[in-house]
PDB file of N, CA and C in Angstrom:
ATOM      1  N   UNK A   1      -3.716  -9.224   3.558  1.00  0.00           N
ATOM      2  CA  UNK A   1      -3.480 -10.282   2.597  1.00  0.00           C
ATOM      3  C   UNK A   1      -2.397 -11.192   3.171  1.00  0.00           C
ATOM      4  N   UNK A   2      -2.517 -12.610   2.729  1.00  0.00           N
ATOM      5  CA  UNK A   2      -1.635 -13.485   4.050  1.00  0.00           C
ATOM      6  C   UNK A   2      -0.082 -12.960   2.599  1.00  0.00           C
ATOM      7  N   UNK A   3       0.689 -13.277   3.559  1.00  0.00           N
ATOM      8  CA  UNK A   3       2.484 -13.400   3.364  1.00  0.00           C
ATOM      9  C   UNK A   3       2.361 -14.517   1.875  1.00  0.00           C
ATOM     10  N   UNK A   4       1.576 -15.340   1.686  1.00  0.00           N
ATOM     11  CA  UNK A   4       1.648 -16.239   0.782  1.00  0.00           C
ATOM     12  C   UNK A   4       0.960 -16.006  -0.618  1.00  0.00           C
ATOM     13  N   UNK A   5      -0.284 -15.386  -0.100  1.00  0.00           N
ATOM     14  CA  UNK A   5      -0.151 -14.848  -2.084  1.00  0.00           C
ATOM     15  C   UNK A   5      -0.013 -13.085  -1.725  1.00  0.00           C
ATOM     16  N   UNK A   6       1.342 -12.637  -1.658  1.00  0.00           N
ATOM     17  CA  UNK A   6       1.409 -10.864  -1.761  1.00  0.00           C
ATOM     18  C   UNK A   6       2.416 -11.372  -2.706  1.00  0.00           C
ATOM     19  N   UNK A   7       2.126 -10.182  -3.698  1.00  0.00           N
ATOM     20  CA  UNK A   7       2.879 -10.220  -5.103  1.00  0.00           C
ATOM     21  C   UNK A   7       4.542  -9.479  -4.484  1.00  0.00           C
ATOM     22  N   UNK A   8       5.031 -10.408  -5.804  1.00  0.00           N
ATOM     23  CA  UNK A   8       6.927  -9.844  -5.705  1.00  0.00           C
ATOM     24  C   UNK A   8       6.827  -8.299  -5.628  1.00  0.00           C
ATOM     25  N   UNK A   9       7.363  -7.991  -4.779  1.00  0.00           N
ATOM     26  CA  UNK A   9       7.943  -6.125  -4.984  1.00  0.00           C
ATOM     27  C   UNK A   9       8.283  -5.692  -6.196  1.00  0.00           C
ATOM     28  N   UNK A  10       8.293  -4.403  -6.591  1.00  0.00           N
ATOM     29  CA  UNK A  10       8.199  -3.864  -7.845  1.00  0.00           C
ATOM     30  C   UNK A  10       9.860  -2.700  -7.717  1.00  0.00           C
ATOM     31  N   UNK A  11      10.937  -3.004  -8.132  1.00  0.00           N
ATOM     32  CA  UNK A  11      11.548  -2.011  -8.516  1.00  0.00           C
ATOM     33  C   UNK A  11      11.368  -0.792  -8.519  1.00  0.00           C
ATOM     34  N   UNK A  12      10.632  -0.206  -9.461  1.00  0.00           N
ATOM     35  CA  UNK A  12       9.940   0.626  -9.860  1.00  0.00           C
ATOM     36  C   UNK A  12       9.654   1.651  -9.348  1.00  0.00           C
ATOM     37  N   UNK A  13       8.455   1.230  -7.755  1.00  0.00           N
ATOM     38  CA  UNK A  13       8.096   1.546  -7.066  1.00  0.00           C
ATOM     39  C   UNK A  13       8.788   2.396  -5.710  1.00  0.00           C
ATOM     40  N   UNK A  14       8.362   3.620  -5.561  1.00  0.00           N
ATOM     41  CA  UNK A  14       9.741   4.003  -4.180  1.00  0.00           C
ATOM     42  C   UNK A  14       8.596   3.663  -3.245  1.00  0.00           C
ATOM     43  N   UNK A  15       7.021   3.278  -3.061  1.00  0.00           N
ATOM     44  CA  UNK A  15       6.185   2.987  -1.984  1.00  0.00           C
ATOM     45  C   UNK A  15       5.221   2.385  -2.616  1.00  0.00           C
ATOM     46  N   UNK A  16       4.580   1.100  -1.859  1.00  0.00           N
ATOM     47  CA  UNK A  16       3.651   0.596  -1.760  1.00  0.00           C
ATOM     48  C   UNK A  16       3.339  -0.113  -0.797  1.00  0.00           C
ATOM     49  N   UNK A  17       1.720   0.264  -0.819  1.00  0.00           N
ATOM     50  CA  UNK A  17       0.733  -0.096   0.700  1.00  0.00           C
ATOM     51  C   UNK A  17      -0.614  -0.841  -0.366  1.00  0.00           C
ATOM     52  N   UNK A  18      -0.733  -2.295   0.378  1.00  0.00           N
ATOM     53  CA  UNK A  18      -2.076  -2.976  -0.169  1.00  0.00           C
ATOM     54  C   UNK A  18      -3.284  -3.030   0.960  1.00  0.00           C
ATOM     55  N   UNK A  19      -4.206  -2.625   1.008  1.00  0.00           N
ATOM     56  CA  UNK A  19      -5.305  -3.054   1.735  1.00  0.00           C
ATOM     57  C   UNK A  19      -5.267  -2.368   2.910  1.00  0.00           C
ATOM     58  N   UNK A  20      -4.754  -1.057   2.897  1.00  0.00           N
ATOM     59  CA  UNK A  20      -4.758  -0.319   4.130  1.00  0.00           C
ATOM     60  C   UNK A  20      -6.352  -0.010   5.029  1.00  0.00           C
ATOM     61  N   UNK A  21      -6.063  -0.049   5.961  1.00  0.00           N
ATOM     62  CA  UNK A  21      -7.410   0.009   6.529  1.00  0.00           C
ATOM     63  C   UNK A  21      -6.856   0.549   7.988  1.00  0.00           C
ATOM     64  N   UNK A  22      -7.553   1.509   8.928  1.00  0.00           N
ATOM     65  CA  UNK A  22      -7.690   2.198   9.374  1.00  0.00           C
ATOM     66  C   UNK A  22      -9.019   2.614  10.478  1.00  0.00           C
ATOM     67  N   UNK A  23      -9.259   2.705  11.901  1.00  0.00           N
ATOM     68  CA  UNK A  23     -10.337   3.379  12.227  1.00  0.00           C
ATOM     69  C   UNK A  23      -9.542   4.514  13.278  1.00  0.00           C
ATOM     70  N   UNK A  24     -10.670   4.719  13.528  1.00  0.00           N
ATOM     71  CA  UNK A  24     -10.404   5.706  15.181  1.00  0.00           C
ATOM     72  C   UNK A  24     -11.553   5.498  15.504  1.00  0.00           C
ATOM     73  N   UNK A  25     -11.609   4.677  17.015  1.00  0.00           N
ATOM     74  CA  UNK A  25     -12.766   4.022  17.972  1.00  0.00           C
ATOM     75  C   UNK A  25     -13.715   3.336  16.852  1.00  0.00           C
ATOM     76  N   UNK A  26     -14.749   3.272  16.876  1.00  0.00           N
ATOM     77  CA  UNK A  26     -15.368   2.589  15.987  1.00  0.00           C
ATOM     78  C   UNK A  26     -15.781   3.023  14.632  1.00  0.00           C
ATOM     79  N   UNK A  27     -15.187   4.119  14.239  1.00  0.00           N
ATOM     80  CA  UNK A  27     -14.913   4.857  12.901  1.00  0.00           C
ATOM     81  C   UNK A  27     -14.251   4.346  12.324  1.00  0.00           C
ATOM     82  N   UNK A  28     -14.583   3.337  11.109  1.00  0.00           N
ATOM     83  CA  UNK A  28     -13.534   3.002   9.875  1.00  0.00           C
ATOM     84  C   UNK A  28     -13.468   4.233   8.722  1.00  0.00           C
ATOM     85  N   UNK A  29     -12.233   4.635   8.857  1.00  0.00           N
ATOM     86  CA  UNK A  29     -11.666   5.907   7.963  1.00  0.00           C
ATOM     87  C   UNK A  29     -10.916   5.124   6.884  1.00  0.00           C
ATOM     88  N   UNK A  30     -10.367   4.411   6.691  1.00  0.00           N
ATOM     89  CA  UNK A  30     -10.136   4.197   5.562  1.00  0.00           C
ATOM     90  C   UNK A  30     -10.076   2.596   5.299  1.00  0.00           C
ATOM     91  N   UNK A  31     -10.422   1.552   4.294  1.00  0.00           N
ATOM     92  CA  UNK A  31     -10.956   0.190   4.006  1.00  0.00           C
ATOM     93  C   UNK A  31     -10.847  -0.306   2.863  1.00  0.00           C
ATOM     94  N   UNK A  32      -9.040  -0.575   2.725  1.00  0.00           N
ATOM     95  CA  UNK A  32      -8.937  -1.609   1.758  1.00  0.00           C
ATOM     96  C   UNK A  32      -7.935  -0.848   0.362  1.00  0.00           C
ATOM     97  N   UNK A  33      -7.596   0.604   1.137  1.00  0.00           N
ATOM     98  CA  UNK A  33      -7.081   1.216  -0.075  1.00  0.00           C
ATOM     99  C   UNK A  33      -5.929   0.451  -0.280  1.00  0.00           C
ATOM    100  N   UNK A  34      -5.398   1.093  -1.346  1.00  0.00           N
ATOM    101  CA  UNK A  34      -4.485   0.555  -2.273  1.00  0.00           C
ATOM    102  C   UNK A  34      -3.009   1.689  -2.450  1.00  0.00           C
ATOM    103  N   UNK A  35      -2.015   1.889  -2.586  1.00  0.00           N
ATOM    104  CA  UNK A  35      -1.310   2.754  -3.073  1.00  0.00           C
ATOM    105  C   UNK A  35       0.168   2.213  -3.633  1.00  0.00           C
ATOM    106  N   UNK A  36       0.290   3.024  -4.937  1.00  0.00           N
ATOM    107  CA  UNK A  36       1.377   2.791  -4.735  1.00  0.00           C
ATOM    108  C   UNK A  36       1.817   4.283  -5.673  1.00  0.00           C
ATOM    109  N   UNK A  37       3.251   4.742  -5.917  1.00  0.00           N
ATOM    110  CA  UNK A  37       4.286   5.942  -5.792  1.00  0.00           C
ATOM    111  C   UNK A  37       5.737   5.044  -6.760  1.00  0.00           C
ATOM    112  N   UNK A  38       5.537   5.888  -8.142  1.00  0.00           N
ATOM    113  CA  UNK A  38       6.684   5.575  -8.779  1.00  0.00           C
ATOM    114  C   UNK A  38       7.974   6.348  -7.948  1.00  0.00           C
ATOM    115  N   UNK A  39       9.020   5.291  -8.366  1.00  0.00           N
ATOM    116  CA  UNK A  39      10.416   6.315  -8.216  1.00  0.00           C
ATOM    117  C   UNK A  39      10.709   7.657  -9.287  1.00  0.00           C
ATOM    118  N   UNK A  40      10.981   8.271  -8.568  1.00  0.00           N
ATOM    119  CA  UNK A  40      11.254   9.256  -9.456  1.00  0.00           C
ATOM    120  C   UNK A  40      12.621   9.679  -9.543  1.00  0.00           C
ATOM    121  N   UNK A  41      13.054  10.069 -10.716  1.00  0.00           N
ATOM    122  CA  UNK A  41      14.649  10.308 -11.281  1.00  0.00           C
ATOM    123  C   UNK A  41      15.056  11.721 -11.127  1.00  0.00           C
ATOM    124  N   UNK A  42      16.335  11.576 -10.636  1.00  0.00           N
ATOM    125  CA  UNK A  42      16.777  12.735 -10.061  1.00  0.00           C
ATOM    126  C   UNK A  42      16.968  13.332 -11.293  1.00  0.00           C
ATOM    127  N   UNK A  43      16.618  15.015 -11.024  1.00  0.00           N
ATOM    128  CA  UNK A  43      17.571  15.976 -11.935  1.00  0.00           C
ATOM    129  C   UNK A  43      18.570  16.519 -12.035  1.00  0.00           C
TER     130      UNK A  43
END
């Protein structure tokens, strides 16, 4: 996704990955995932 429309960062968030994509040689293993991982509060 270009630098110009990627959304503001999220606080919130301790990780996020948009549009991951991935091969090995001409194997696409992964296409377009998405992730993201709340912060989590210490105990």
């Amino acid at each position: 996704m270009p630098s110009s429309v990627m959304p503001a960062p999220r606080s919130d968030l301790a990780i996020a990955a948009n549009g991951l994509r991935t091969s090995y040689g001409d194997k696409t293993v992964l296409d377009g995932i998405d992730l993201a991982a709340p912060n989590r509060d210490p105990e």
